[in-house]
PDB file of N, CA and C in Angstrom:
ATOM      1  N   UNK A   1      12.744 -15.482   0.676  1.00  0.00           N
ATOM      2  CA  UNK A   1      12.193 -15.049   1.950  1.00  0.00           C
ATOM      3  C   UNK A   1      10.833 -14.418   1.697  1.00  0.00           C
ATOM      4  N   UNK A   2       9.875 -14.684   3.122  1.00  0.00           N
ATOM      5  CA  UNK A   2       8.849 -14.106   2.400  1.00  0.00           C
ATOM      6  C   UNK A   2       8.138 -12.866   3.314  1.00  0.00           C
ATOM      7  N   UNK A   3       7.615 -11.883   3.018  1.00  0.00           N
ATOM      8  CA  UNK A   3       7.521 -10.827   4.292  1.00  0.00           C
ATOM      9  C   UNK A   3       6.122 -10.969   4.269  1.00  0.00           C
ATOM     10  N   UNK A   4       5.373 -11.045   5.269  1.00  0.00           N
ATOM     11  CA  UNK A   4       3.746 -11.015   5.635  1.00  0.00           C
ATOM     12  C   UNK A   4       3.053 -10.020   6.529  1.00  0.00           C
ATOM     13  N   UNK A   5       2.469  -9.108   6.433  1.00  0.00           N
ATOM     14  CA  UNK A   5       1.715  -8.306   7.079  1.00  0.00           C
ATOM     15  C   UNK A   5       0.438  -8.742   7.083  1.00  0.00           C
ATOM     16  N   UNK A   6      -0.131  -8.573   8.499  1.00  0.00           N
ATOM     17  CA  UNK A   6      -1.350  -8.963   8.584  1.00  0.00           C
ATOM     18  C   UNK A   6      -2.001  -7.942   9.317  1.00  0.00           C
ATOM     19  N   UNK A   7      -3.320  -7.333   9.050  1.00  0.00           N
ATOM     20  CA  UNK A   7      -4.379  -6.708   9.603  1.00  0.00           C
ATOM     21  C   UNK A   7      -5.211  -7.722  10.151  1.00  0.00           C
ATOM     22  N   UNK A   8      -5.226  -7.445  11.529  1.00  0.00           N
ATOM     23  CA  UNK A   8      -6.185  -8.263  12.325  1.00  0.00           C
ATOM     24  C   UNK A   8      -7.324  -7.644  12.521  1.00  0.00           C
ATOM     25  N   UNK A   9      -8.011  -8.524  12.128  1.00  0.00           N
ATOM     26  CA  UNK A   9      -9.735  -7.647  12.344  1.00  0.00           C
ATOM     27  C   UNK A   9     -10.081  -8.912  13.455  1.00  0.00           C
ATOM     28  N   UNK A  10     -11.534  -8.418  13.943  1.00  0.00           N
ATOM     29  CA  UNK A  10     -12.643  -9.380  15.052  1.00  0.00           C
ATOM     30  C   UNK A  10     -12.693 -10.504  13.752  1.00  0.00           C
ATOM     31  N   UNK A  11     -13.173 -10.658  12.940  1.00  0.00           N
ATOM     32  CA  UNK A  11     -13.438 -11.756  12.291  1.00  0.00           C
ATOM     33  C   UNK A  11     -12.856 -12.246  10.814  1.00  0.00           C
ATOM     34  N   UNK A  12     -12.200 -11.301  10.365  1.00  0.00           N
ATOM     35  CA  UNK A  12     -11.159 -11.862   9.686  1.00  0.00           C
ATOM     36  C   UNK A  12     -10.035 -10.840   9.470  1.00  0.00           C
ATOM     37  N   UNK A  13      -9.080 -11.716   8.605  1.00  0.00           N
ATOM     38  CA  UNK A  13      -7.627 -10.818   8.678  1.00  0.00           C
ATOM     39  C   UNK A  13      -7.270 -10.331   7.252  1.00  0.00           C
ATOM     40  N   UNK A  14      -6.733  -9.424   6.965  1.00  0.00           N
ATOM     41  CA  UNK A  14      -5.945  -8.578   5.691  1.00  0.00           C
ATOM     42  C   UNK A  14      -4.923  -9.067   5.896  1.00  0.00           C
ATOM     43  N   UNK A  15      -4.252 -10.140   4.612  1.00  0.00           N
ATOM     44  CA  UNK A  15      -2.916 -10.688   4.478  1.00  0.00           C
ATOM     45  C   UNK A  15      -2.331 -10.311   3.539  1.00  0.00           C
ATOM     46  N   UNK A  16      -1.060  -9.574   3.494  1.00  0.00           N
ATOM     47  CA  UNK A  16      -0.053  -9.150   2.236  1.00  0.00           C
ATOM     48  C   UNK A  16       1.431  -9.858   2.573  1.00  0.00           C
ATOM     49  N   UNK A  17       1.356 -10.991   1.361  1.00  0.00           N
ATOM     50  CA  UNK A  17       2.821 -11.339   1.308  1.00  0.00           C
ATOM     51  C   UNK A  17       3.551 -10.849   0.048  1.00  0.00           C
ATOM     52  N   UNK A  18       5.038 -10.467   0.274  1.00  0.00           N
ATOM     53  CA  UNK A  18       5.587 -10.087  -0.782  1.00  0.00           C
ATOM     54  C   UNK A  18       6.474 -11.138  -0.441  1.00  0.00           C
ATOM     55  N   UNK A  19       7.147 -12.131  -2.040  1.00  0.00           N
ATOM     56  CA  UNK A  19       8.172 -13.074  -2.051  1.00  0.00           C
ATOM     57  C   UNK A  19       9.342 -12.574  -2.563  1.00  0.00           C
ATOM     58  N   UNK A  20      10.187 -12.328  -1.802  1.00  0.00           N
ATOM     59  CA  UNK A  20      11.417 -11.520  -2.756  1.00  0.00           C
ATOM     60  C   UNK A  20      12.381 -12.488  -3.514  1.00  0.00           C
ATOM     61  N   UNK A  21      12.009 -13.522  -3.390  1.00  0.00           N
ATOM     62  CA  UNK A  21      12.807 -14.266  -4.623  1.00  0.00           C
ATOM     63  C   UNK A  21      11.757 -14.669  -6.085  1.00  0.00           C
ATOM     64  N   UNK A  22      10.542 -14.235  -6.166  1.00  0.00           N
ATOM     65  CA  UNK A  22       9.424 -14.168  -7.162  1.00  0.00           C
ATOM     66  C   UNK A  22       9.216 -12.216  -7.687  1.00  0.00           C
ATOM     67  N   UNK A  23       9.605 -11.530  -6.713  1.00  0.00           N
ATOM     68  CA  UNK A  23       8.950 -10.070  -6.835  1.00  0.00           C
ATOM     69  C   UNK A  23       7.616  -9.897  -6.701  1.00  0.00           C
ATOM     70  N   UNK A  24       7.034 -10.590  -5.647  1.00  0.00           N
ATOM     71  CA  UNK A  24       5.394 -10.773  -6.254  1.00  0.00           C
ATOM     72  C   UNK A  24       4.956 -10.453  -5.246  1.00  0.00           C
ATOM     73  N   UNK A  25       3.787  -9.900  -5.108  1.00  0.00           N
ATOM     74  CA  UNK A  25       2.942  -9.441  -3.682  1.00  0.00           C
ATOM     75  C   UNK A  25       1.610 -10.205  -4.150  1.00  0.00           C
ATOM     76  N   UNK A  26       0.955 -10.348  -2.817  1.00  0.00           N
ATOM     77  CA  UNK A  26      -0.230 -11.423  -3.432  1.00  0.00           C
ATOM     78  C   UNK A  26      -1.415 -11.042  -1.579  1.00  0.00           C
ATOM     79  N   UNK A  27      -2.586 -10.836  -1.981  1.00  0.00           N
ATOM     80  CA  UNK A  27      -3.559 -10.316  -0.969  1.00  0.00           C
ATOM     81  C   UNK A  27      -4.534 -11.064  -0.614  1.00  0.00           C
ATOM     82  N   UNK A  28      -4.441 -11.680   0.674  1.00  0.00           N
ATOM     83  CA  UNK A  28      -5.637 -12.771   0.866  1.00  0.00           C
ATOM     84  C   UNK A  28      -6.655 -12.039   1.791  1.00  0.00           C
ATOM     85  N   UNK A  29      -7.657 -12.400   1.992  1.00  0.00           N
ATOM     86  CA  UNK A  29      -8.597 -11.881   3.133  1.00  0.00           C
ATOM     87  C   UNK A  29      -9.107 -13.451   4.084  1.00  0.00           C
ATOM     88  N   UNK A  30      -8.637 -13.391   4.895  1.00  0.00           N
ATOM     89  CA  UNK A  30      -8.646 -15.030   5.143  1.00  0.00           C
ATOM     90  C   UNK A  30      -9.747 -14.568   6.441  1.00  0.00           C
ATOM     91  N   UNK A  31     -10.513 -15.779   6.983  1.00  0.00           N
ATOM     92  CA  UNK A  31     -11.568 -15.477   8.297  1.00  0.00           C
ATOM     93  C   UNK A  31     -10.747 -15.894   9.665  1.00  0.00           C
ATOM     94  N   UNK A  32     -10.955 -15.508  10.401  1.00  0.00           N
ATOM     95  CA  UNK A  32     -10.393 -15.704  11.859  1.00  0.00           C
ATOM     96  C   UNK A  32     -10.172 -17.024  12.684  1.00  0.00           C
ATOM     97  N   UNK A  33     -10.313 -18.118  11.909  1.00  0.00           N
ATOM     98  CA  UNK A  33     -10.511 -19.659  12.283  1.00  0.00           C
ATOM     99  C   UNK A  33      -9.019 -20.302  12.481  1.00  0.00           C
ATOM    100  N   UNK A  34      -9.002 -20.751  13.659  1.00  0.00           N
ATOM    101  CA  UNK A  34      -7.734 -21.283  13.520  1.00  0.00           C
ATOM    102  C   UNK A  34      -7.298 -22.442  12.459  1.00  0.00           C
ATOM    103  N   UNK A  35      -7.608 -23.069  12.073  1.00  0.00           N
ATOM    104  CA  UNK A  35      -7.673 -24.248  10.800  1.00  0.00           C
ATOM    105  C   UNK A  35      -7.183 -23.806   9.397  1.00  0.00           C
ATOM    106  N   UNK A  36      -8.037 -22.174   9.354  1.00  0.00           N
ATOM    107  CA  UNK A  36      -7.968 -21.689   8.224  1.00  0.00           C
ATOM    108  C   UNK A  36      -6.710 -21.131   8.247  1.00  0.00           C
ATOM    109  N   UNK A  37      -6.124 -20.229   9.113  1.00  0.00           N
ATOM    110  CA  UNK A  37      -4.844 -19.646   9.582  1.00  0.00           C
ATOM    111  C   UNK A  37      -3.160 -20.786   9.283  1.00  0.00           C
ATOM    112  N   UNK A  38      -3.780 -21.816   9.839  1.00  0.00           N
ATOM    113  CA  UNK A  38      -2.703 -23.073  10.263  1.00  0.00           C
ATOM    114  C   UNK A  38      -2.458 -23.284   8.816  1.00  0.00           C
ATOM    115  N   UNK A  39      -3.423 -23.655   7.804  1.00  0.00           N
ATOM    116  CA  UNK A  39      -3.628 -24.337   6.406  1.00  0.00           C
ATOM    117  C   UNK A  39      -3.057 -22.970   5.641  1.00  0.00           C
ATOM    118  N   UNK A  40      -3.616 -22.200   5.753  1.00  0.00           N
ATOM    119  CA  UNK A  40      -2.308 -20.741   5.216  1.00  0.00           C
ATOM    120  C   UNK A  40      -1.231 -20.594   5.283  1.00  0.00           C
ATOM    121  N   UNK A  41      -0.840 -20.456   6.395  1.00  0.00           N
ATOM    122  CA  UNK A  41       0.466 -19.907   7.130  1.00  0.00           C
ATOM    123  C   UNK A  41       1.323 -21.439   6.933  1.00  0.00           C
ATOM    124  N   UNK A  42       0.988 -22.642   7.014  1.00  0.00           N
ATOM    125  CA  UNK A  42       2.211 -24.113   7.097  1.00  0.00           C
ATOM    126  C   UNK A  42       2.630 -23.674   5.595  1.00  0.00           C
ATOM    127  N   UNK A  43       2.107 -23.358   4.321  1.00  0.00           N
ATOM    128  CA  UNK A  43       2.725 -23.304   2.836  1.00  0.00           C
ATOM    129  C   UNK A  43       3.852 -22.248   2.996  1.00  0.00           C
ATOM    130  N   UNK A  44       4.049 -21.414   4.215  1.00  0.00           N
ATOM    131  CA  UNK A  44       5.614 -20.422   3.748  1.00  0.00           C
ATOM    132  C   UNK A  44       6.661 -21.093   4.676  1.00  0.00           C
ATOM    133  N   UNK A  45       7.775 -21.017   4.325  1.00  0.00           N
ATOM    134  CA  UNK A  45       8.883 -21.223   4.896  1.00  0.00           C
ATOM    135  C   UNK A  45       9.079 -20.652   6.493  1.00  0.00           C
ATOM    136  N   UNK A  46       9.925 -21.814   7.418  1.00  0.00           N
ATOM    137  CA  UNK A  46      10.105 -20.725   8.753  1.00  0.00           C
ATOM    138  C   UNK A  46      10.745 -20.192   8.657  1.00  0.00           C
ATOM    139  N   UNK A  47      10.508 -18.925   9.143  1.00  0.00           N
ATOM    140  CA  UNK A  47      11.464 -17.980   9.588  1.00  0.00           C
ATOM    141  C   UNK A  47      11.191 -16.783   8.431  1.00  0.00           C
ATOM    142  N   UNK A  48       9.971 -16.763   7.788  1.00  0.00           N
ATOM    143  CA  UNK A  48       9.370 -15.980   6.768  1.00  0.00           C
ATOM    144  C   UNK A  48       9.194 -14.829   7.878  1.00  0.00           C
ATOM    145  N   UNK A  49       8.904 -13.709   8.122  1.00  0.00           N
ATOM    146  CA  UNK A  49       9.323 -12.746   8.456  1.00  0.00           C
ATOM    147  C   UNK A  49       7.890 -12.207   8.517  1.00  0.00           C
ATOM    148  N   UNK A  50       6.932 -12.081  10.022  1.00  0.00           N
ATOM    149  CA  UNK A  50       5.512 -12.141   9.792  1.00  0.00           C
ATOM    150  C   UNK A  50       5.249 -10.592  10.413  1.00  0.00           C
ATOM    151  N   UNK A  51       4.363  -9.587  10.184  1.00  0.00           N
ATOM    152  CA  UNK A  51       3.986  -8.367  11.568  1.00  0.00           C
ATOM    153  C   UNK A  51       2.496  -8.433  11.887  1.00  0.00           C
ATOM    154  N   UNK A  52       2.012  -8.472  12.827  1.00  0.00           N
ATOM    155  CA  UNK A  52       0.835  -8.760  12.867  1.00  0.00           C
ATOM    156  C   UNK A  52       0.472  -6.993  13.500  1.00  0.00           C
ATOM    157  N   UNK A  53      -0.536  -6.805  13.174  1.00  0.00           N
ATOM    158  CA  UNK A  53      -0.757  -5.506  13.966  1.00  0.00           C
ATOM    159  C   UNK A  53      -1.610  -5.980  14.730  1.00  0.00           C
ATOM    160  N   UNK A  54      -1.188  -5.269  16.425  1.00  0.00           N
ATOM    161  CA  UNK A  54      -1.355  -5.575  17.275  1.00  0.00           C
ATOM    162  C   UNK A  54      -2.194  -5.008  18.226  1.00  0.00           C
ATOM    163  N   UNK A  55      -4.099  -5.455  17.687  1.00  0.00           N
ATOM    164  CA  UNK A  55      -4.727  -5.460  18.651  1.00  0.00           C
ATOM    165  C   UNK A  55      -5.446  -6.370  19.263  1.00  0.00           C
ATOM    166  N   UNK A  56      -6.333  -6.583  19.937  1.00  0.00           N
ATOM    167  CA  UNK A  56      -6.849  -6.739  21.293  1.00  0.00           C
ATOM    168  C   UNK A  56      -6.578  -8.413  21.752  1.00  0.00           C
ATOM    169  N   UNK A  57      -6.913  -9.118  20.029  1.00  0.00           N
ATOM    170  CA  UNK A  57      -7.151 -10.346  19.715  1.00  0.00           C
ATOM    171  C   UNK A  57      -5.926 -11.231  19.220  1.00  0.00           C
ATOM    172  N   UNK A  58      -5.110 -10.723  18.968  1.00  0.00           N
ATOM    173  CA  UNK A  58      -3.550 -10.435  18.312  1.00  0.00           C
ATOM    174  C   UNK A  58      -2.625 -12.442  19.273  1.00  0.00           C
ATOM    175  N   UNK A  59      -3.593 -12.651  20.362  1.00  0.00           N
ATOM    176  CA  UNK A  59      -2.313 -14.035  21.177  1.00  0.00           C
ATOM    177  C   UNK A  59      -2.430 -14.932  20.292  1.00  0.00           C
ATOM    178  N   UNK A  60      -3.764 -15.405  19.912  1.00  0.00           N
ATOM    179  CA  UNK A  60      -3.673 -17.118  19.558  1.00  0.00           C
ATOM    180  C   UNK A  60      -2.638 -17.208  18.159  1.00  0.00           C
ATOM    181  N   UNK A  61      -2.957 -16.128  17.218  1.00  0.00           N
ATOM    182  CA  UNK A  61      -2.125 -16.093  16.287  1.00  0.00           C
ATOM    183  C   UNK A  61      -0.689 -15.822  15.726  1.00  0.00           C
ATOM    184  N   UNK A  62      -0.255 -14.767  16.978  1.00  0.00           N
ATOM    185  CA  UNK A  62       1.096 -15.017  17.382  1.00  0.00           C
ATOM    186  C   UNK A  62       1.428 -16.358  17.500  1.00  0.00           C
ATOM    187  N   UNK A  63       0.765 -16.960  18.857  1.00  0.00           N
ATOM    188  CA  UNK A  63       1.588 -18.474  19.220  1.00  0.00           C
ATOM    189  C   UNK A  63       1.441 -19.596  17.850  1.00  0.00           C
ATOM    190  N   UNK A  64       0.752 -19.652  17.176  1.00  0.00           N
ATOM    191  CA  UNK A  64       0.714 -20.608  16.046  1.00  0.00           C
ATOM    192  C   UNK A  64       1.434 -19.857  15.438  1.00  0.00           C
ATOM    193  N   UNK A  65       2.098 -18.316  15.117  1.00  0.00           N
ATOM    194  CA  UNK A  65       2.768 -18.507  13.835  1.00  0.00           C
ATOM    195  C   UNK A  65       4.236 -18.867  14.285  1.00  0.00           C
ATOM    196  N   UNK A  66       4.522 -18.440  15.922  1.00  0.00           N
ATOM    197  CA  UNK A  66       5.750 -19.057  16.546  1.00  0.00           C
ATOM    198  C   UNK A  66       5.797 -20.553  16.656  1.00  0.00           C
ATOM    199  N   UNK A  67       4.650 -21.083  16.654  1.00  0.00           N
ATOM    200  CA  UNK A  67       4.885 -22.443  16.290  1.00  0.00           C
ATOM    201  C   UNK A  67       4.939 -23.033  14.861  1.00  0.00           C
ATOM    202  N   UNK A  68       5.285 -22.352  14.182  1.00  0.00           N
ATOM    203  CA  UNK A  68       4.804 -22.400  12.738  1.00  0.00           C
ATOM    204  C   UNK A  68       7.106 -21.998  12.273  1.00  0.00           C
ATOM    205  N   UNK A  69       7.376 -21.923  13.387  1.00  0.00           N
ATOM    206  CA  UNK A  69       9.130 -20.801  13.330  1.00  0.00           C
ATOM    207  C   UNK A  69       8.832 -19.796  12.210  1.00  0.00           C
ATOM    208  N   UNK A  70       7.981 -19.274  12.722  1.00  0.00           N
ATOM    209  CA  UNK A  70       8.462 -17.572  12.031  1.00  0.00           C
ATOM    210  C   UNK A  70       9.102 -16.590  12.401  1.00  0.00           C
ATOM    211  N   UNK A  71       9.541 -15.490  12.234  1.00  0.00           N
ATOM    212  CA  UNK A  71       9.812 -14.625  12.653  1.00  0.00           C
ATOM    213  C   UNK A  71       8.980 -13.306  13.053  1.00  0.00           C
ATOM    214  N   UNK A  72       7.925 -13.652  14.156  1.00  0.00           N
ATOM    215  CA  UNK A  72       7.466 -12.716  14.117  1.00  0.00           C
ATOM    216  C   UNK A  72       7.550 -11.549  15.017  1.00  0.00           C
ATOM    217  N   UNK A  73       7.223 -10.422  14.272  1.00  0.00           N
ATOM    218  CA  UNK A  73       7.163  -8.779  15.097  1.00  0.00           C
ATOM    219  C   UNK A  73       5.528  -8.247  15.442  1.00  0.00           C
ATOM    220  N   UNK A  74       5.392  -7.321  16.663  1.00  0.00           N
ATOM    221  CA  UNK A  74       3.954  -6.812  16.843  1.00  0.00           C
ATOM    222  C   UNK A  74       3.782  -5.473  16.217  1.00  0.00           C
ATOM    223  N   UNK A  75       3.011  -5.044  15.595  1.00  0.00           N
ATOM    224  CA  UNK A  75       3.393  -3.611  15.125  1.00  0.00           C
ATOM    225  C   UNK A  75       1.969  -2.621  15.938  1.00  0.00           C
ATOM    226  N   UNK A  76       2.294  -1.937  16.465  1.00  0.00           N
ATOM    227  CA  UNK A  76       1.422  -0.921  17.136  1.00  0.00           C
ATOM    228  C   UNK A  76       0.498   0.081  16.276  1.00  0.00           C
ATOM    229  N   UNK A  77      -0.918  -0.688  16.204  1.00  0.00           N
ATOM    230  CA  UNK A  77      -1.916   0.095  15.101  1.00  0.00           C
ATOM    231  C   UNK A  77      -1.629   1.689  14.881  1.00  0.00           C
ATOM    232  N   UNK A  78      -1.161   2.434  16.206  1.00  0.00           N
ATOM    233  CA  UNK A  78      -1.715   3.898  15.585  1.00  0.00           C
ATOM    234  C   UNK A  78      -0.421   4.531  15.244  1.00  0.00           C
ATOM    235  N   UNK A  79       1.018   3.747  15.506  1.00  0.00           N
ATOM    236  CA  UNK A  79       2.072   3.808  14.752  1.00  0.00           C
ATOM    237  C   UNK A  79       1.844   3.443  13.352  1.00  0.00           C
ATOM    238  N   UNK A  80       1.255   2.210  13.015  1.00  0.00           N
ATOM    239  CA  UNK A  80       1.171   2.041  11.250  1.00  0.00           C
ATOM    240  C   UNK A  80       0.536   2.485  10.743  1.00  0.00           C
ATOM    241  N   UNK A  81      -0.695   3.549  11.385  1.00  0.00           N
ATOM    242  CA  UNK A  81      -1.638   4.722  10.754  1.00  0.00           C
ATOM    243  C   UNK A  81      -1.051   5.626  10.095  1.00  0.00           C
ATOM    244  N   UNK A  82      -0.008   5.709  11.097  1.00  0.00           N
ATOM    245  CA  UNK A  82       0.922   7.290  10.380  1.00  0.00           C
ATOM    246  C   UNK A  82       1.772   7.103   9.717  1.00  0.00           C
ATOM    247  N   UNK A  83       2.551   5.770   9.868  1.00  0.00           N
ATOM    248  CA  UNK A  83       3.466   5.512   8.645  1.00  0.00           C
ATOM    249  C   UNK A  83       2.508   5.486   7.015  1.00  0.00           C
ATOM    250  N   UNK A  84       0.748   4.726   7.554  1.00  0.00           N
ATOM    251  CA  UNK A  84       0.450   5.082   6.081  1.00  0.00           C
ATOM    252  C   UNK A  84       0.677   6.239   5.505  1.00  0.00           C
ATOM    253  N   UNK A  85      -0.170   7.021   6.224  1.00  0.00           N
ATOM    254  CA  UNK A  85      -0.920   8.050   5.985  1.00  0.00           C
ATOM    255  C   UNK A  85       0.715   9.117   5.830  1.00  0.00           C
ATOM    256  N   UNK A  86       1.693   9.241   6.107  1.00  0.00           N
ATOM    257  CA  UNK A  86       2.817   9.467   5.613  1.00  0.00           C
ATOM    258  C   UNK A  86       3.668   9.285   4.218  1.00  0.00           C
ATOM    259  N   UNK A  87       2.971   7.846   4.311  1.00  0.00           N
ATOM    260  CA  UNK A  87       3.145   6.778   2.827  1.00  0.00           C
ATOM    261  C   UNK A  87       2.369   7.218   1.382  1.00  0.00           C
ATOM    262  N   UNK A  88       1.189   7.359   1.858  1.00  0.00           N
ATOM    263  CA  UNK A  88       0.047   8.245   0.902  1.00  0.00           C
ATOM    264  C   UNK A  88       0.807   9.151   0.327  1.00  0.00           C
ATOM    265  N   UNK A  89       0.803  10.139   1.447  1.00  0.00           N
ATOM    266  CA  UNK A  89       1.259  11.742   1.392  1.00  0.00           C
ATOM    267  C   UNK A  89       2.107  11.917   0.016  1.00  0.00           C
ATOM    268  N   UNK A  90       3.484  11.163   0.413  1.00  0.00           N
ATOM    269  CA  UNK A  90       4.532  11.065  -0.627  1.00  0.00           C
ATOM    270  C   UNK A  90       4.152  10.452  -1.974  1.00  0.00           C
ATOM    271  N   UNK A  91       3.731   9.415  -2.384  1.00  0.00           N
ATOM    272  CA  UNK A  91       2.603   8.656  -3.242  1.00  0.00           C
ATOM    273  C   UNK A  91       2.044   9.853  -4.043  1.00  0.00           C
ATOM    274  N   UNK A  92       1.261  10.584  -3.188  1.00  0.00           N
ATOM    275  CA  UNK A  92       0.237  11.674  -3.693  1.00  0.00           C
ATOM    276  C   UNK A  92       1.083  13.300  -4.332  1.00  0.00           C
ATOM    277  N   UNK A  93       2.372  13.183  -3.319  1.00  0.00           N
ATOM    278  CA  UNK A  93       3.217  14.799  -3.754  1.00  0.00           C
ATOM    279  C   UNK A  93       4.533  14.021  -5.033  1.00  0.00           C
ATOM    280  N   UNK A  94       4.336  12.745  -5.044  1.00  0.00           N
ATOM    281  CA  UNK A  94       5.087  12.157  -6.452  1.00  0.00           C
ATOM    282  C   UNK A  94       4.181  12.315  -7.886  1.00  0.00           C
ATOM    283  N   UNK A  95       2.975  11.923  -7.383  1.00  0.00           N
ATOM    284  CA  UNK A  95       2.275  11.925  -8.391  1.00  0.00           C
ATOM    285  C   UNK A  95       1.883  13.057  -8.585  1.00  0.00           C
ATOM    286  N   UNK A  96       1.692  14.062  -8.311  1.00  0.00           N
ATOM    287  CA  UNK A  96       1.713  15.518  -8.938  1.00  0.00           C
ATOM    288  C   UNK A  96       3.189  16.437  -9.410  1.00  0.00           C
ATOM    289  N   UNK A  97       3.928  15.779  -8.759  1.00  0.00           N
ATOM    290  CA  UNK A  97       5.184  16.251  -9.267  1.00  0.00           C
ATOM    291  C   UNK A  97       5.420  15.975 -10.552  1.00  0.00           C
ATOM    292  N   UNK A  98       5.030  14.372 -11.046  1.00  0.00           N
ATOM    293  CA  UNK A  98       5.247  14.325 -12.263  1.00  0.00           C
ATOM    294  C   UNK A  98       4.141  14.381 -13.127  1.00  0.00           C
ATOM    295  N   UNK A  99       2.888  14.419 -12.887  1.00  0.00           N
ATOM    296  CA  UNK A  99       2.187  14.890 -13.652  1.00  0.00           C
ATOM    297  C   UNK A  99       2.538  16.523 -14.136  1.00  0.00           C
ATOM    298  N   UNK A 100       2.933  17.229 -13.094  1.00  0.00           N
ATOM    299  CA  UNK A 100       3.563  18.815 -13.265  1.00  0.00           C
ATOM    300  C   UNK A 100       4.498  18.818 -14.477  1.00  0.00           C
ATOM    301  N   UNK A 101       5.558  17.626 -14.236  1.00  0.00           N
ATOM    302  CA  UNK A 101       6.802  17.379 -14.883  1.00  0.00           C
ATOM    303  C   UNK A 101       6.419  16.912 -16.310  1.00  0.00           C
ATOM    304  N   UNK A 102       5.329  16.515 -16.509  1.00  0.00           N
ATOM    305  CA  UNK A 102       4.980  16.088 -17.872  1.00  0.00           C
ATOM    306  C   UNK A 102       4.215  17.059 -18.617  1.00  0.00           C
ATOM    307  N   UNK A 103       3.784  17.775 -18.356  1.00  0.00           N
ATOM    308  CA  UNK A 103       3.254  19.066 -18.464  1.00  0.00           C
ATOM    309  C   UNK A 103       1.887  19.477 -18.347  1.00  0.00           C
ATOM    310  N   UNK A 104       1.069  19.207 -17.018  1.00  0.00           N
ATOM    311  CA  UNK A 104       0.372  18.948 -16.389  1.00  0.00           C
ATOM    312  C   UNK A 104      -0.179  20.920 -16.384  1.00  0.00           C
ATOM    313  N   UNK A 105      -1.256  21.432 -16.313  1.00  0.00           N
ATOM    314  CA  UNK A 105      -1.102  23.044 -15.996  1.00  0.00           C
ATOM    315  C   UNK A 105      -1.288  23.488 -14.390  1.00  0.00           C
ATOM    316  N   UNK A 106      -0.127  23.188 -13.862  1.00  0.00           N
ATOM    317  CA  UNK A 106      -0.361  23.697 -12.314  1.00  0.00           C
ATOM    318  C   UNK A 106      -1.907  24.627 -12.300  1.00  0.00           C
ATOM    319  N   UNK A 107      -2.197  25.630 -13.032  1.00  0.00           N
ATOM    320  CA  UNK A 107      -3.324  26.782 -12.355  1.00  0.00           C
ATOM    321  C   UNK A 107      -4.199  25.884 -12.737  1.00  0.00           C
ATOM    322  N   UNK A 108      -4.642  25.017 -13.600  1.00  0.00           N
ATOM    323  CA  UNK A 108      -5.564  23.933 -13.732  1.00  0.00           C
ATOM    324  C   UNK A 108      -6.016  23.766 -12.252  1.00  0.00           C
ATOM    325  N   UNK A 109      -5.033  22.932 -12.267  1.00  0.00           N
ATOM    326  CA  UNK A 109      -4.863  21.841 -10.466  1.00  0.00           C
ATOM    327  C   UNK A 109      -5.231  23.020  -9.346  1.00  0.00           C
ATOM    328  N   UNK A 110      -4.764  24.387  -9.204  1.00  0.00           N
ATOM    329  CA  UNK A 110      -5.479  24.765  -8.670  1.00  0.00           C
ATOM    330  C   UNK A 110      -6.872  25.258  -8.614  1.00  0.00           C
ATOM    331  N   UNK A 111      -7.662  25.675  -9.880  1.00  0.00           N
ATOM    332  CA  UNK A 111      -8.681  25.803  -9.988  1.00  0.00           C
ATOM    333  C   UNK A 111      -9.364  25.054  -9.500  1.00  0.00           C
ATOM    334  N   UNK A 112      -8.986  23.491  -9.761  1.00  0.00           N
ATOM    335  CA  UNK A 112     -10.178  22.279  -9.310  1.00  0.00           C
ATOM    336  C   UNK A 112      -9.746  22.219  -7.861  1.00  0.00           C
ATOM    337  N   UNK A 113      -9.208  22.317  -7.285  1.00  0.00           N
ATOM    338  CA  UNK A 113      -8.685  22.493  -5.657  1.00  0.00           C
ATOM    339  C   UNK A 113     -10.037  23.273  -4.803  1.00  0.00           C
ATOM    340  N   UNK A 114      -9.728  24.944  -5.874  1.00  0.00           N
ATOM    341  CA  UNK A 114     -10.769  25.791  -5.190  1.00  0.00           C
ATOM    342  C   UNK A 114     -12.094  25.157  -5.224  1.00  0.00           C
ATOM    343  N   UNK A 115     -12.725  24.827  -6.173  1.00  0.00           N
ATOM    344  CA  UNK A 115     -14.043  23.742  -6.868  1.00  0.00           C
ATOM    345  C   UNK A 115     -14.113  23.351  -6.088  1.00  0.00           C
ATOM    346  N   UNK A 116     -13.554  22.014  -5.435  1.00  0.00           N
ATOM    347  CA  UNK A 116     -13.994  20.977  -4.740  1.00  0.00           C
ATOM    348  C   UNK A 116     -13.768  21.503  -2.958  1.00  0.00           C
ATOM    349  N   UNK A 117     -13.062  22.265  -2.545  1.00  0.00           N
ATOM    350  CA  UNK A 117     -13.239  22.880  -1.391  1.00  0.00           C
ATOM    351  C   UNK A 117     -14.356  23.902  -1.119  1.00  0.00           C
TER     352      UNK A 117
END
């Protein structure tokens, strides 16, 4: 199965597929052309599992990937802002946890804190 997120921009799109029967994630930046889209999107299986985030420009590419039998969902831009930026967060309080955990000098980390503020 294959999961696809797409960032829709005015003139081109941010594509991330992950294949879970490969483990592989793979990042295209493809341009906004329908030809180019069609010639992309026909190489995955239907019913590959697509989210497009959903702004302004978001129809023509829906209906080709439903004609394409995907499965697709709309995802609401300033909902997936905060799931990043949530996503980061944790990312960022892991990676100091174990840098801490490895023996990292916490008053270090704060010194350069004060520095750069």
């Amino acid at each position: 199965m294959n999961y696809i997120g797409i960032d829709l921009h005015r003139r081109f799109s941010q594509v991330n597929v992950y294949d879970d029967m490969t483990n592989t994630e793979t990042t295209q930046r493809l341009a906004n052309d329908q030809e180019v889209m069609h010639d992309f999107f026909q190489t995955f299986e239907p019913d590959s599992r697509v989210t497009v985030e959903a702004t302004g420009n978001w129809y023509w590419l829906v209906d080709m990937l439903q004609q394409l039998q995907m499965d697709v969902a709309l995802a609401n831009p300033l909902q997936t802002k905060v799931i990043a930026r949530v996503a980061l967060a944790r990312k960022i309080v892991g990676l100091v946890y174990h840098l801490l955990k490895d023996g990292l000098d916490y008053q270090m980390v704060l010194e350069r804190n004060k520095m750069a503020g």
